[in-house]
PDB file of N, CA and C in Angstrom:
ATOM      1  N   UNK A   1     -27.202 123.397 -32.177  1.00  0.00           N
ATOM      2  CA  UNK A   1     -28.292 124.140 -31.609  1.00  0.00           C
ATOM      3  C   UNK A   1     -28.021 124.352 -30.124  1.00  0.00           C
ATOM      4  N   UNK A   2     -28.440 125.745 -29.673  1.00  0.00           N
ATOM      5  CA  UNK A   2     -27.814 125.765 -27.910  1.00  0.00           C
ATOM      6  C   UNK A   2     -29.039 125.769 -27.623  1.00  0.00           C
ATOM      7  N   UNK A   3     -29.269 124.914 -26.179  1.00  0.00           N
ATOM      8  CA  UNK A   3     -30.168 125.280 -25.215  1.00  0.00           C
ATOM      9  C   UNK A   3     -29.956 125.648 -23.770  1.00  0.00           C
ATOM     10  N   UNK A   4     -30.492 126.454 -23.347  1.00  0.00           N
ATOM     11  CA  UNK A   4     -30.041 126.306 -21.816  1.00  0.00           C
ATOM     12  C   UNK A   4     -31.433 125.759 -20.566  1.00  0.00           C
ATOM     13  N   UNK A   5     -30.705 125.181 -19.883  1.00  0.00           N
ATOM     14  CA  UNK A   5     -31.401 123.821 -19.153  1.00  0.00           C
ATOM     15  C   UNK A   5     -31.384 124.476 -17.566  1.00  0.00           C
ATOM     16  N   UNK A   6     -32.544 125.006 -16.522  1.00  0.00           N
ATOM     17  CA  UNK A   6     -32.401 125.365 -15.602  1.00  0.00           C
ATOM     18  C   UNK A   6     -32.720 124.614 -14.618  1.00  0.00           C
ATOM     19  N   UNK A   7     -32.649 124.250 -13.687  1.00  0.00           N
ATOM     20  CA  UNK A   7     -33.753 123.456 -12.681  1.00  0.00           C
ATOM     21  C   UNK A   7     -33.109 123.828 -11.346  1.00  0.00           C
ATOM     22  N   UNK A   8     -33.785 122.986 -10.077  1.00  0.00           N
ATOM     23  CA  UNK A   8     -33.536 122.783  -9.178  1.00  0.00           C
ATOM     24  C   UNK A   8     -32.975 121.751  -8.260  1.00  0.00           C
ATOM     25  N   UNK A   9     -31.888 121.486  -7.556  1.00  0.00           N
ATOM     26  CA  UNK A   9     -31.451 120.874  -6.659  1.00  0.00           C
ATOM     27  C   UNK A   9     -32.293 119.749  -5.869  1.00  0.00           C
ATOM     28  N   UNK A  10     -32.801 118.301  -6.165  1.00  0.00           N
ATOM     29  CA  UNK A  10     -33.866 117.670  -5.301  1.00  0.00           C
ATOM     30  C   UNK A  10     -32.932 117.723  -3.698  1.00  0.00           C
ATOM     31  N   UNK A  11     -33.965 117.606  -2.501  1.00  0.00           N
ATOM     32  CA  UNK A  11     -33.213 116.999  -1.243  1.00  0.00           C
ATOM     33  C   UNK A  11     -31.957 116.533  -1.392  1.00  0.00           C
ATOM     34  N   UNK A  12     -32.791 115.122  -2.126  1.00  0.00           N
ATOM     35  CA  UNK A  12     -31.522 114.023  -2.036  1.00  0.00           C
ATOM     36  C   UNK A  12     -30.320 114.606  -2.454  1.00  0.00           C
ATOM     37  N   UNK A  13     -29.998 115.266  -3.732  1.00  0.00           N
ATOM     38  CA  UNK A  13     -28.636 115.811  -4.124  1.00  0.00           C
ATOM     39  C   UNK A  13     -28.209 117.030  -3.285  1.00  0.00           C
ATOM     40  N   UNK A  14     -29.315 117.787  -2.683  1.00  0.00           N
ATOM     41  CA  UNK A  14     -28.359 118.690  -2.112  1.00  0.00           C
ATOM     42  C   UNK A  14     -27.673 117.664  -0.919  1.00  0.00           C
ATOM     43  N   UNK A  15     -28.289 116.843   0.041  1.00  0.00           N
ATOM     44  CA  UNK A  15     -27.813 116.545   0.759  1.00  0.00           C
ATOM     45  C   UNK A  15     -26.410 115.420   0.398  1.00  0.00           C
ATOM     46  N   UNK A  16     -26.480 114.950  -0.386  1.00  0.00           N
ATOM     47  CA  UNK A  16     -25.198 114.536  -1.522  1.00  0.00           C
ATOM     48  C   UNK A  16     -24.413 115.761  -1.499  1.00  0.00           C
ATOM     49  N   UNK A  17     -24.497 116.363  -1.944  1.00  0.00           N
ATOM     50  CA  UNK A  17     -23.799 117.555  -2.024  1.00  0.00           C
ATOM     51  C   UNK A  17     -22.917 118.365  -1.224  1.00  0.00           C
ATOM     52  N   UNK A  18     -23.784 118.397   0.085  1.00  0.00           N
ATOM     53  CA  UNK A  18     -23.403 118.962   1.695  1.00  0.00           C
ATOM     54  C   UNK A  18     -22.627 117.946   2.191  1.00  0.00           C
ATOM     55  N   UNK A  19     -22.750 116.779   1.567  1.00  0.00           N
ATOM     56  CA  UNK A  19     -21.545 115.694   2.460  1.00  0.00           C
ATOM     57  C   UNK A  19     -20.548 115.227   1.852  1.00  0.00           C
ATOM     58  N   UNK A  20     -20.659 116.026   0.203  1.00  0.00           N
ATOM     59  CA  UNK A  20     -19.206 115.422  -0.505  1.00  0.00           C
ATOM     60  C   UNK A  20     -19.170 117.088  -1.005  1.00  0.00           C
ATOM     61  N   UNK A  21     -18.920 118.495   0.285  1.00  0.00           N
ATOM     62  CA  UNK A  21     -18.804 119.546  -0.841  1.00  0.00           C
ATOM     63  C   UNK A  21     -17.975 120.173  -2.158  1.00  0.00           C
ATOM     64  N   UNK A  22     -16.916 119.306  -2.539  1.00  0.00           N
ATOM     65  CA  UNK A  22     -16.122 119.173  -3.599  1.00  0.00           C
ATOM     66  C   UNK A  22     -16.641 118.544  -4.890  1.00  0.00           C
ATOM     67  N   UNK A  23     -17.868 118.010  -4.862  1.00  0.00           N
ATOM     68  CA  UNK A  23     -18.478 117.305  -5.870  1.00  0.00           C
ATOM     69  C   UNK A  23     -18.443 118.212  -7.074  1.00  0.00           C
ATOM     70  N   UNK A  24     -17.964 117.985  -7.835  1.00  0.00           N
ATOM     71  CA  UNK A  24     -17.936 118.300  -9.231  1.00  0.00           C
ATOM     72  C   UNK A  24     -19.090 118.411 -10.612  1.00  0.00           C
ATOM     73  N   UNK A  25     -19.620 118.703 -10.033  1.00  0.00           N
ATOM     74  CA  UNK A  25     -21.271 118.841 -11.123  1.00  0.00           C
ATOM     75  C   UNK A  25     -20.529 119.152 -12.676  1.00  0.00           C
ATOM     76  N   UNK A  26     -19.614 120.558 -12.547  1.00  0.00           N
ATOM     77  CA  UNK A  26     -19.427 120.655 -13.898  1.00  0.00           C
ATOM     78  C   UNK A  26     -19.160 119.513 -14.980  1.00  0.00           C
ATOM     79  N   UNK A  27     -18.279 118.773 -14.494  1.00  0.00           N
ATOM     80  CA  UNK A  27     -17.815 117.522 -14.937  1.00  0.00           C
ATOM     81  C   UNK A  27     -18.989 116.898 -15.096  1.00  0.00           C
ATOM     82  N   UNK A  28     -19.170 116.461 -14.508  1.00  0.00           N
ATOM     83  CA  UNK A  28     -20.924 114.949 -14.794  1.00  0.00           C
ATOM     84  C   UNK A  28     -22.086 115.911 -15.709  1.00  0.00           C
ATOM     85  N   UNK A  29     -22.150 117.243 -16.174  1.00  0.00           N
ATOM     86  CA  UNK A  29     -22.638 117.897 -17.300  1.00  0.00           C
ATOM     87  C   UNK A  29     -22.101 117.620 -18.382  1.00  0.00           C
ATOM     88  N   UNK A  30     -20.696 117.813 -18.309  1.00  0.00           N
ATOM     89  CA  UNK A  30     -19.861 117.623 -19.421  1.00  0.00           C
ATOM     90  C   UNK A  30     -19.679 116.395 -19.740  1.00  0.00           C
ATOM     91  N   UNK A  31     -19.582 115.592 -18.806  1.00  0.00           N
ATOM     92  CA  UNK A  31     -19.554 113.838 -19.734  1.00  0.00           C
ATOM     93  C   UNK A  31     -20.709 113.588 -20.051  1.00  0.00           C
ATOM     94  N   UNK A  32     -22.132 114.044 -19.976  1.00  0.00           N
ATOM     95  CA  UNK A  32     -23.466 113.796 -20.457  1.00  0.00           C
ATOM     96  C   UNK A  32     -23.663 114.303 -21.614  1.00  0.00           C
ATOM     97  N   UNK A  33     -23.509 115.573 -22.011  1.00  0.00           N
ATOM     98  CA  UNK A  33     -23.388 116.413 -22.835  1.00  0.00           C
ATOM     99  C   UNK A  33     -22.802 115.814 -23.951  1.00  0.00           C
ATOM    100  N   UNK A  34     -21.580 115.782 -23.982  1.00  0.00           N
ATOM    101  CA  UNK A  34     -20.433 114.994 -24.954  1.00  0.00           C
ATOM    102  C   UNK A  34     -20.744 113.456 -25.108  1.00  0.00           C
ATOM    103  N   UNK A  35     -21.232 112.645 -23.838  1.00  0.00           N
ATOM    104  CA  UNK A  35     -21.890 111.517 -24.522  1.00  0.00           C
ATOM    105  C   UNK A  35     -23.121 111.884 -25.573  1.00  0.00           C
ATOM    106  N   UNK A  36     -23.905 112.724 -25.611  1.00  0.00           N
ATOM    107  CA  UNK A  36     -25.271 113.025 -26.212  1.00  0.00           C
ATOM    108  C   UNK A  36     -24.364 113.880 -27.448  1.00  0.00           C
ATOM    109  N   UNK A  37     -23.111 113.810 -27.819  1.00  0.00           N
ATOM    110  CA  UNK A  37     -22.903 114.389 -29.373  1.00  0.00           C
ATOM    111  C   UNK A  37     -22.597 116.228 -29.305  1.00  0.00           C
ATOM    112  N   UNK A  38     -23.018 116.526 -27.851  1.00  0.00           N
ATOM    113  CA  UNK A  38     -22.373 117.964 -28.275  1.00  0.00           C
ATOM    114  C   UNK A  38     -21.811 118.795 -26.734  1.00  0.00           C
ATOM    115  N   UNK A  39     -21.704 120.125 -26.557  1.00  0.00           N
ATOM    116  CA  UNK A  39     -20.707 120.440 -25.981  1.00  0.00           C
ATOM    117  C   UNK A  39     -21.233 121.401 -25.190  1.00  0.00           C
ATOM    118  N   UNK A  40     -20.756 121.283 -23.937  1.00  0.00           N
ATOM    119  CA  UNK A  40     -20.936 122.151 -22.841  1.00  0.00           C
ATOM    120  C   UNK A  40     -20.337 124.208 -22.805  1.00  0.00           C
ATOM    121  N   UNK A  41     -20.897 124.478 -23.005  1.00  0.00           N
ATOM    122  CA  UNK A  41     -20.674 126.185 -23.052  1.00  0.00           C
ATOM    123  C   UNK A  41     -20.677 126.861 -22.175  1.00  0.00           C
ATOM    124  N   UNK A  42     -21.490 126.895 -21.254  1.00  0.00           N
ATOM    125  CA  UNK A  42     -21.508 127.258 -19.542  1.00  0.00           C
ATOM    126  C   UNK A  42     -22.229 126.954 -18.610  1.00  0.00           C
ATOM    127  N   UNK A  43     -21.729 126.959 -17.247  1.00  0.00           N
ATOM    128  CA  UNK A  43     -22.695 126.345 -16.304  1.00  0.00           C
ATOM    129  C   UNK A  43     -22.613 127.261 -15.081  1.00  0.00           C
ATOM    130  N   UNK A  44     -23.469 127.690 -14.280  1.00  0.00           N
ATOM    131  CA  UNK A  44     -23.855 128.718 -13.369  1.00  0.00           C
ATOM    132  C   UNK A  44     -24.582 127.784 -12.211  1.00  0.00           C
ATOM    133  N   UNK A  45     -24.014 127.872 -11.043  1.00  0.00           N
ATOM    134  CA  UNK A  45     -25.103 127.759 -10.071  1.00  0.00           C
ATOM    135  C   UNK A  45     -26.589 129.052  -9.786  1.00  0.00           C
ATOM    136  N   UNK A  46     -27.479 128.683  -9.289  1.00  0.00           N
ATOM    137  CA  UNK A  46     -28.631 129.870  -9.324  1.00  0.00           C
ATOM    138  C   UNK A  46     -28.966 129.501  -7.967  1.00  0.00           C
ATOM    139  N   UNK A  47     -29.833 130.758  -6.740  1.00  0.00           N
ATOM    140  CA  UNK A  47     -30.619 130.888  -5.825  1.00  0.00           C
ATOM    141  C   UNK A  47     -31.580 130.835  -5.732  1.00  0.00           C
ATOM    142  N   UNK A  48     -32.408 132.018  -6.751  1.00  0.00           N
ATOM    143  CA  UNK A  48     -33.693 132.709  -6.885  1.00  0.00           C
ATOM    144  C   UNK A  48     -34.297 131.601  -6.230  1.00  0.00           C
ATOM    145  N   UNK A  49     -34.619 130.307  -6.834  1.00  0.00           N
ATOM    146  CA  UNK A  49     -35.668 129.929  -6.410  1.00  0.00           C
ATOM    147  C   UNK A  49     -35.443 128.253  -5.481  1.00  0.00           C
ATOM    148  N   UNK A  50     -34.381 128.318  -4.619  1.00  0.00           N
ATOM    149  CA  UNK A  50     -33.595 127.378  -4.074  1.00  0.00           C
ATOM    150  C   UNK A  50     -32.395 126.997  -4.977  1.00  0.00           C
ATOM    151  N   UNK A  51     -31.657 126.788  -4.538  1.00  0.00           N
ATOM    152  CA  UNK A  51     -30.274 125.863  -5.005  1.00  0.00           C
ATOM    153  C   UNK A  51     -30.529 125.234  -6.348  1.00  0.00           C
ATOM    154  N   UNK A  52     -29.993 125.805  -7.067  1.00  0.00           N
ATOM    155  CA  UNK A  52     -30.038 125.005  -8.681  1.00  0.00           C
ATOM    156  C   UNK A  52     -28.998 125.643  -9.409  1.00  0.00           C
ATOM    157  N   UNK A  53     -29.221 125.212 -10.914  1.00  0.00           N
ATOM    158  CA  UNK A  53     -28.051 125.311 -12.028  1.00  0.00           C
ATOM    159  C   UNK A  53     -28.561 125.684 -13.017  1.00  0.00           C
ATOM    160  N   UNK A  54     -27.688 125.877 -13.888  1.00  0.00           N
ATOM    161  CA  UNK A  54     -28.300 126.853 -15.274  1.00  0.00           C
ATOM    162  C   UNK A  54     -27.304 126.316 -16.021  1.00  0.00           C
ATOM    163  N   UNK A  55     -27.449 125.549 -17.289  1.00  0.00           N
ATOM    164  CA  UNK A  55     -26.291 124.928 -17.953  1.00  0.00           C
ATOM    165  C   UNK A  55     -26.759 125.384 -19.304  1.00  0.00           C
ATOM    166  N   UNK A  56     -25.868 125.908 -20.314  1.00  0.00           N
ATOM    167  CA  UNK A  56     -26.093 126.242 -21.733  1.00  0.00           C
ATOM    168  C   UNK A  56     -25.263 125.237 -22.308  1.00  0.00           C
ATOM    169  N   UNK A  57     -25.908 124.627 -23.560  1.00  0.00           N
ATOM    170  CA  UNK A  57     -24.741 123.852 -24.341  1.00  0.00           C
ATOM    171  C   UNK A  57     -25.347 123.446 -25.463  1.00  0.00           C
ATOM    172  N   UNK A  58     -24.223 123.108 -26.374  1.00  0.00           N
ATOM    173  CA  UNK A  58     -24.634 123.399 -27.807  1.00  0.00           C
ATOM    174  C   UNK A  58     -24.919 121.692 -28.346  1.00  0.00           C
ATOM    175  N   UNK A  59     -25.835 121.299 -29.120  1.00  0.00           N
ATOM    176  CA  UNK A  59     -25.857 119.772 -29.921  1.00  0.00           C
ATOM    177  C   UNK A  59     -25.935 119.912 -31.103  1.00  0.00           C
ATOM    178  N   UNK A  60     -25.674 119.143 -31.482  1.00  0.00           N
ATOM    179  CA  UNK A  60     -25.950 118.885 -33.359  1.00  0.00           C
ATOM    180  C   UNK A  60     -27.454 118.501 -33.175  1.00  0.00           C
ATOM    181  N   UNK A  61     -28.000 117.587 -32.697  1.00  0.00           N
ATOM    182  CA  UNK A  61     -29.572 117.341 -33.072  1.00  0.00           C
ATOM    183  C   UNK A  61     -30.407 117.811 -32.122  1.00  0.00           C
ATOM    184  N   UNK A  62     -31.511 118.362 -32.210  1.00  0.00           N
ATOM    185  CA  UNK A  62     -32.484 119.017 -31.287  1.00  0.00           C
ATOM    186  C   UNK A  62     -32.819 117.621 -30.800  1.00  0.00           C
ATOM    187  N   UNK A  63     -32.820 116.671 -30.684  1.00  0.00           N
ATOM    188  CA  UNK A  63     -33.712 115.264 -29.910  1.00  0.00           C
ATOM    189  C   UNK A  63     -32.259 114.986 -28.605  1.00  0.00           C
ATOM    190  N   UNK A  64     -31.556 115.491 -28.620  1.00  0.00           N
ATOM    191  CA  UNK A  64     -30.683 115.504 -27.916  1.00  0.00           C
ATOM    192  C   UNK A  64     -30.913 115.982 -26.156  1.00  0.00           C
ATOM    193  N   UNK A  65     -31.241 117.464 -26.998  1.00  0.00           N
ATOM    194  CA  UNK A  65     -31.752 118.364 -25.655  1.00  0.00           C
ATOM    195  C   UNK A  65     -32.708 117.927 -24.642  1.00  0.00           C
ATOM    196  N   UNK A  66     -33.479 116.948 -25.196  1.00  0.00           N
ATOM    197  CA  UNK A  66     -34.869 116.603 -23.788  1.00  0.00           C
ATOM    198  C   UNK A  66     -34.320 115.165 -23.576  1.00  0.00           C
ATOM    199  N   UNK A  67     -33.600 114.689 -24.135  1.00  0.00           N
ATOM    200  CA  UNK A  67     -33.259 113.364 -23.704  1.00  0.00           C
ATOM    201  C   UNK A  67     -31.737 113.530 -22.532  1.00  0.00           C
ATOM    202  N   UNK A  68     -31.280 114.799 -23.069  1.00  0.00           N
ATOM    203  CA  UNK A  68     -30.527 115.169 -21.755  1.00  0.00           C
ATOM    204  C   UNK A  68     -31.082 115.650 -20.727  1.00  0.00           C
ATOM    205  N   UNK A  69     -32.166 116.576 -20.664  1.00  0.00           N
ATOM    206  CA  UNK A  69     -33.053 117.119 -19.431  1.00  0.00           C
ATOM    207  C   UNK A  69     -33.274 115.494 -18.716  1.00  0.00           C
ATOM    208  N   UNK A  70     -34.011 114.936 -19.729  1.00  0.00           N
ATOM    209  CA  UNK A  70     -35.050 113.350 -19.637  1.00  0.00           C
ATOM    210  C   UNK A  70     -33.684 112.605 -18.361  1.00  0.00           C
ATOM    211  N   UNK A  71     -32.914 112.652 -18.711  1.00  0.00           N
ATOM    212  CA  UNK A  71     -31.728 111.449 -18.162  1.00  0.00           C
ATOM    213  C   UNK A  71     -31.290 112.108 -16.998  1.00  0.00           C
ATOM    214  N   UNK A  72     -31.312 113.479 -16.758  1.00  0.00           N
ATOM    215  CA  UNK A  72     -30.934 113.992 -15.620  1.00  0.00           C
ATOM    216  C   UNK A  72     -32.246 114.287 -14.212  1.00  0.00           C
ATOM    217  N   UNK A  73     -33.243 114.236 -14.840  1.00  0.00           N
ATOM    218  CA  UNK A  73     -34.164 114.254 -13.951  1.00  0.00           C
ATOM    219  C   UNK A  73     -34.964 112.919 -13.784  1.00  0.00           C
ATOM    220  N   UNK A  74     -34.673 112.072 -14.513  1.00  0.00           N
ATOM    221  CA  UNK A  74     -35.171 110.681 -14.153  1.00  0.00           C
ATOM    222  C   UNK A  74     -34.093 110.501 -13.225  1.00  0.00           C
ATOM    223  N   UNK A  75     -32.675 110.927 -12.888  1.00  0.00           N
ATOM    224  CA  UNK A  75     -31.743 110.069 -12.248  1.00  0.00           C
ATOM    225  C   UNK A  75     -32.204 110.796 -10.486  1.00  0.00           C
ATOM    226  N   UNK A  76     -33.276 111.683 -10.310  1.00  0.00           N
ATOM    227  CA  UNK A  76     -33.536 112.635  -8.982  1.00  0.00           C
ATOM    228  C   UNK A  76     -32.424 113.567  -9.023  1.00  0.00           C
ATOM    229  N   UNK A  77     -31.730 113.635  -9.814  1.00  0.00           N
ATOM    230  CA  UNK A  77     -30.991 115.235  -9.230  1.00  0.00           C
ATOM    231  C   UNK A  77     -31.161 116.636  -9.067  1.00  0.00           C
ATOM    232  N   UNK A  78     -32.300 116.778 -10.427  1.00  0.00           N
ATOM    233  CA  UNK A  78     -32.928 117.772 -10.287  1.00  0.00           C
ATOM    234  C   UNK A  78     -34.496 118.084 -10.430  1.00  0.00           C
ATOM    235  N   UNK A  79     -35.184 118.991  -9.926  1.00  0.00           N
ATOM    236  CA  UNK A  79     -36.449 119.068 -10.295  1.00  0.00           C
ATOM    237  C   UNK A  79     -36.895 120.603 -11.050  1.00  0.00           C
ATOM    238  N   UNK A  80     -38.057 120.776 -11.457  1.00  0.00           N
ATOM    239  CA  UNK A  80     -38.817 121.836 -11.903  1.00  0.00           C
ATOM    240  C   UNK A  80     -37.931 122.917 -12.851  1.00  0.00           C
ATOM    241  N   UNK A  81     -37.487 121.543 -13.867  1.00  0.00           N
ATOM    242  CA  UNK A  81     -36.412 121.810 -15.025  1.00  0.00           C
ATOM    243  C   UNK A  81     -37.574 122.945 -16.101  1.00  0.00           C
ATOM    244  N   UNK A  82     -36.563 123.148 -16.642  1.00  0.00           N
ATOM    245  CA  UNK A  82     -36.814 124.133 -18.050  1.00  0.00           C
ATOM    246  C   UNK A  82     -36.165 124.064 -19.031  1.00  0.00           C
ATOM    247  N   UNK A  83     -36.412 123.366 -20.338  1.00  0.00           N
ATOM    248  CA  UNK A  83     -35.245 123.698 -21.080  1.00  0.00           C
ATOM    249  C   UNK A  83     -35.707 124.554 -22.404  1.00  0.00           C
ATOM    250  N   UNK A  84     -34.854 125.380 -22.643  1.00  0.00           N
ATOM    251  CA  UNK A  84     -35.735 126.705 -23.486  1.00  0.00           C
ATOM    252  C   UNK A  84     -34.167 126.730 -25.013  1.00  0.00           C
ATOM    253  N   UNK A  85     -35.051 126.439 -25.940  1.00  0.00           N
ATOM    254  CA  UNK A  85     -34.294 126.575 -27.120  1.00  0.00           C
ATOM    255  C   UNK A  85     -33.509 127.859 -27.854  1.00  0.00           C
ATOM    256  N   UNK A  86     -32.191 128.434 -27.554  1.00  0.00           N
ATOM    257  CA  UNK A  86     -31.910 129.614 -27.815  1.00  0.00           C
ATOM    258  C   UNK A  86     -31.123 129.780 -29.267  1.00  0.00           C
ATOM    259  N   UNK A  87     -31.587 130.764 -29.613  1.00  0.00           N
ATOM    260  CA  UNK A  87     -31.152 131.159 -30.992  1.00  0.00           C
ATOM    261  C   UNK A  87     -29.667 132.285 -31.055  1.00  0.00           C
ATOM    262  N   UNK A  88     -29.124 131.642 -32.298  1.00  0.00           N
ATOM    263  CA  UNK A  88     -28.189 132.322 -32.486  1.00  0.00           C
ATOM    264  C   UNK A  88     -28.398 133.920 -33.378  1.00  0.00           C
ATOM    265  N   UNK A  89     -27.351 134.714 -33.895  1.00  0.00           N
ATOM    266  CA  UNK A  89     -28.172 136.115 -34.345  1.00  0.00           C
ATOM    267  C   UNK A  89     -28.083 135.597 -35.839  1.00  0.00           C
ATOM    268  N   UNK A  90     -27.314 134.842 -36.298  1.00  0.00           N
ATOM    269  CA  UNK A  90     -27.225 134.290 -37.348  1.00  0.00           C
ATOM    270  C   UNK A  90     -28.816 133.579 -37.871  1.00  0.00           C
ATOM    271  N   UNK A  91     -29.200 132.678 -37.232  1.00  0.00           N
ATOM    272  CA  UNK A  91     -30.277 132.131 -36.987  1.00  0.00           C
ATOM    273  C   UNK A  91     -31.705 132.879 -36.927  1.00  0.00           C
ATOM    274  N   UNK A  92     -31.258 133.669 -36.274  1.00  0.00           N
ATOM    275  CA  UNK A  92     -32.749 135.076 -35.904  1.00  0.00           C
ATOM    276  C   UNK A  92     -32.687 135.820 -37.314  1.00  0.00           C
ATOM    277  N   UNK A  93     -31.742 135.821 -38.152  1.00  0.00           N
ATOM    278  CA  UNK A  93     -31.691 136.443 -39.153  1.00  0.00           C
ATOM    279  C   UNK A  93     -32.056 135.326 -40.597  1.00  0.00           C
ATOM    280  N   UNK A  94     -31.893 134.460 -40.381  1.00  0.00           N
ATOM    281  CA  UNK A  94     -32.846 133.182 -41.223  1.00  0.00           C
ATOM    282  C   UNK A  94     -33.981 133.446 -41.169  1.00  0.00           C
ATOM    283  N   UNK A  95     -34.708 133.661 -40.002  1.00  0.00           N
ATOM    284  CA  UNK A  95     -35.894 132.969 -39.188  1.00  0.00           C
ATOM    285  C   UNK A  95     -36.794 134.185 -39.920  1.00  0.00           C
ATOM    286  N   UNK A  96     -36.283 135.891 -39.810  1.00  0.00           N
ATOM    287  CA  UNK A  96     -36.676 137.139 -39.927  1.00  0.00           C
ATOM    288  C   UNK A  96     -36.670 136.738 -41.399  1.00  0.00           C
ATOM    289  N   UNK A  97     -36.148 136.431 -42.119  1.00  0.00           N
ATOM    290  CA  UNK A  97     -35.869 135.927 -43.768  1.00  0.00           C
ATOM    291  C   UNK A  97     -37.627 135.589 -43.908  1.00  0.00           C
ATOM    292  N   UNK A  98     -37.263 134.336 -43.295  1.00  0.00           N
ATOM    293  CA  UNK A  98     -38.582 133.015 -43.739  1.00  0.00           C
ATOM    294  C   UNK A  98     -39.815 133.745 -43.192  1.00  0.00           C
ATOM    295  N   UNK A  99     -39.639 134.501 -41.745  1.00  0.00           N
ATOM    296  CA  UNK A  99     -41.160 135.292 -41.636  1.00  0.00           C
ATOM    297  C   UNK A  99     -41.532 136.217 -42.723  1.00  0.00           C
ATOM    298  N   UNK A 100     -40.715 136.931 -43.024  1.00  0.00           N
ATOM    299  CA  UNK A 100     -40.822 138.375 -44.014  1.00  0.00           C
ATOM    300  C   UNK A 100     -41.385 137.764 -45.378  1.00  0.00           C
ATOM    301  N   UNK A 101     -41.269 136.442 -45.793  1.00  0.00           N
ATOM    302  CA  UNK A 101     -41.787 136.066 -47.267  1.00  0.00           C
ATOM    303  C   UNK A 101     -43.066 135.293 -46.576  1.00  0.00           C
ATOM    304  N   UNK A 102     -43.280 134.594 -45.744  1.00  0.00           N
ATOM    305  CA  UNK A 102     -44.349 134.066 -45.094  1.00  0.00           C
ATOM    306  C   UNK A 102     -45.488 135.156 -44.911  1.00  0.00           C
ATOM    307  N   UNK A 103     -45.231 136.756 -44.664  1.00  0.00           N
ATOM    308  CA  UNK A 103     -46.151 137.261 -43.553  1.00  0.00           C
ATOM    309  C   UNK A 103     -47.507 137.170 -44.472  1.00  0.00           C
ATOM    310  N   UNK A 104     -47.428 137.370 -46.164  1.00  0.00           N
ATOM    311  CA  UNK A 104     -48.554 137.657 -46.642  1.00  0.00           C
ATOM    312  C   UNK A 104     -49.398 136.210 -46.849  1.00  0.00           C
ATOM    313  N   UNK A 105     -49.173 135.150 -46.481  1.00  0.00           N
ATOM    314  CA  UNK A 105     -49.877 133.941 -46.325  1.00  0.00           C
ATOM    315  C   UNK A 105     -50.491 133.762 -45.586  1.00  0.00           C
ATOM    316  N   UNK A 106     -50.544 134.013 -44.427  1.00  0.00           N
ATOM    317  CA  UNK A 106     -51.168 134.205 -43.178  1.00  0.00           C
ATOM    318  C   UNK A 106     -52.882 135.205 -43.487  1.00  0.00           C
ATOM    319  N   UNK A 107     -53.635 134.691 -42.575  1.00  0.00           N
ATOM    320  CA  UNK A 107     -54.837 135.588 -42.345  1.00  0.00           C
ATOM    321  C   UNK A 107     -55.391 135.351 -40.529  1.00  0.00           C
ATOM    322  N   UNK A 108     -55.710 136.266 -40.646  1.00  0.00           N
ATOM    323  CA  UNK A 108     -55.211 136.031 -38.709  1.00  0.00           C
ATOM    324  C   UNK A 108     -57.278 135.916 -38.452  1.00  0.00           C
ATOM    325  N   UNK A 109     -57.859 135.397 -37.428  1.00  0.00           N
ATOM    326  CA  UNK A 109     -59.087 135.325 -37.581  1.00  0.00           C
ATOM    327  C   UNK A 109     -59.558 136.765 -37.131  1.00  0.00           C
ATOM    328  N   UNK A 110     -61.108 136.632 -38.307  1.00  0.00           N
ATOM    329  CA  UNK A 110     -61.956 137.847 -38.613  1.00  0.00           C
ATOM    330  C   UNK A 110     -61.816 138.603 -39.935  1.00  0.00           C
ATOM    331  N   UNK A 111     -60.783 137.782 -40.893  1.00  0.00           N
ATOM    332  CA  UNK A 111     -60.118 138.464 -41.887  1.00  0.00           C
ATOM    333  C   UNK A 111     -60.497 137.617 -42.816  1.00  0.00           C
TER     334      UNK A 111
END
């Protein structure tokens, strides 16, 4: 399952950061990731909204994904995380399956 995980840069790490600027983030994603059972796909620094990162990566178990957010923002590195569950087209085409036999079960209120 991929998710991609956005947040922001706390103080403390940027200023970590500004005094070791060679620090290697990609790496310390990727050994978290792969400890938690699955695999790093890409990682982006971001501006928009101060100094942060944008990491996509794929797990075998969905309990994976918030316990990786969980471990990286308990440690202060980052704040005002997001992690948003993304679908594959393979997947969207399951999903369109299971709605399309579902839709006539449904009664939406006033009906």
């Amino acid at each position: 399952m991929h998710f991609c995980m956005t947040g922001q840069y706390t103080p403390k790490s940027l200023n970590s950061i500004m005094e070791n600027p060679k620090t290697n983030r990609y790496e310390a994603a990727k050994n978290l990731i792969e400890a938690a059972g699955g695999k790093l796909i890409s990682m982006y620094s971001t501006a928009a909204e101060g100094p942060g990162v944008l990491v996509i990566f794929d797990v075998p178990d969905p309990t994976a994904a918030p316990a990786i957010s969980g471990t990286v923002v308990a440690s202060g590195a980052i704040h005002n995380v997001s992690l948003i569950r993304l679908w594959t087209q393979d997947e969207i085409a399951q999903v369109r399956q299971t709605a399309s036999q579902l839709r006539g079960e449904y009664s939406p209120p006033g009906n």
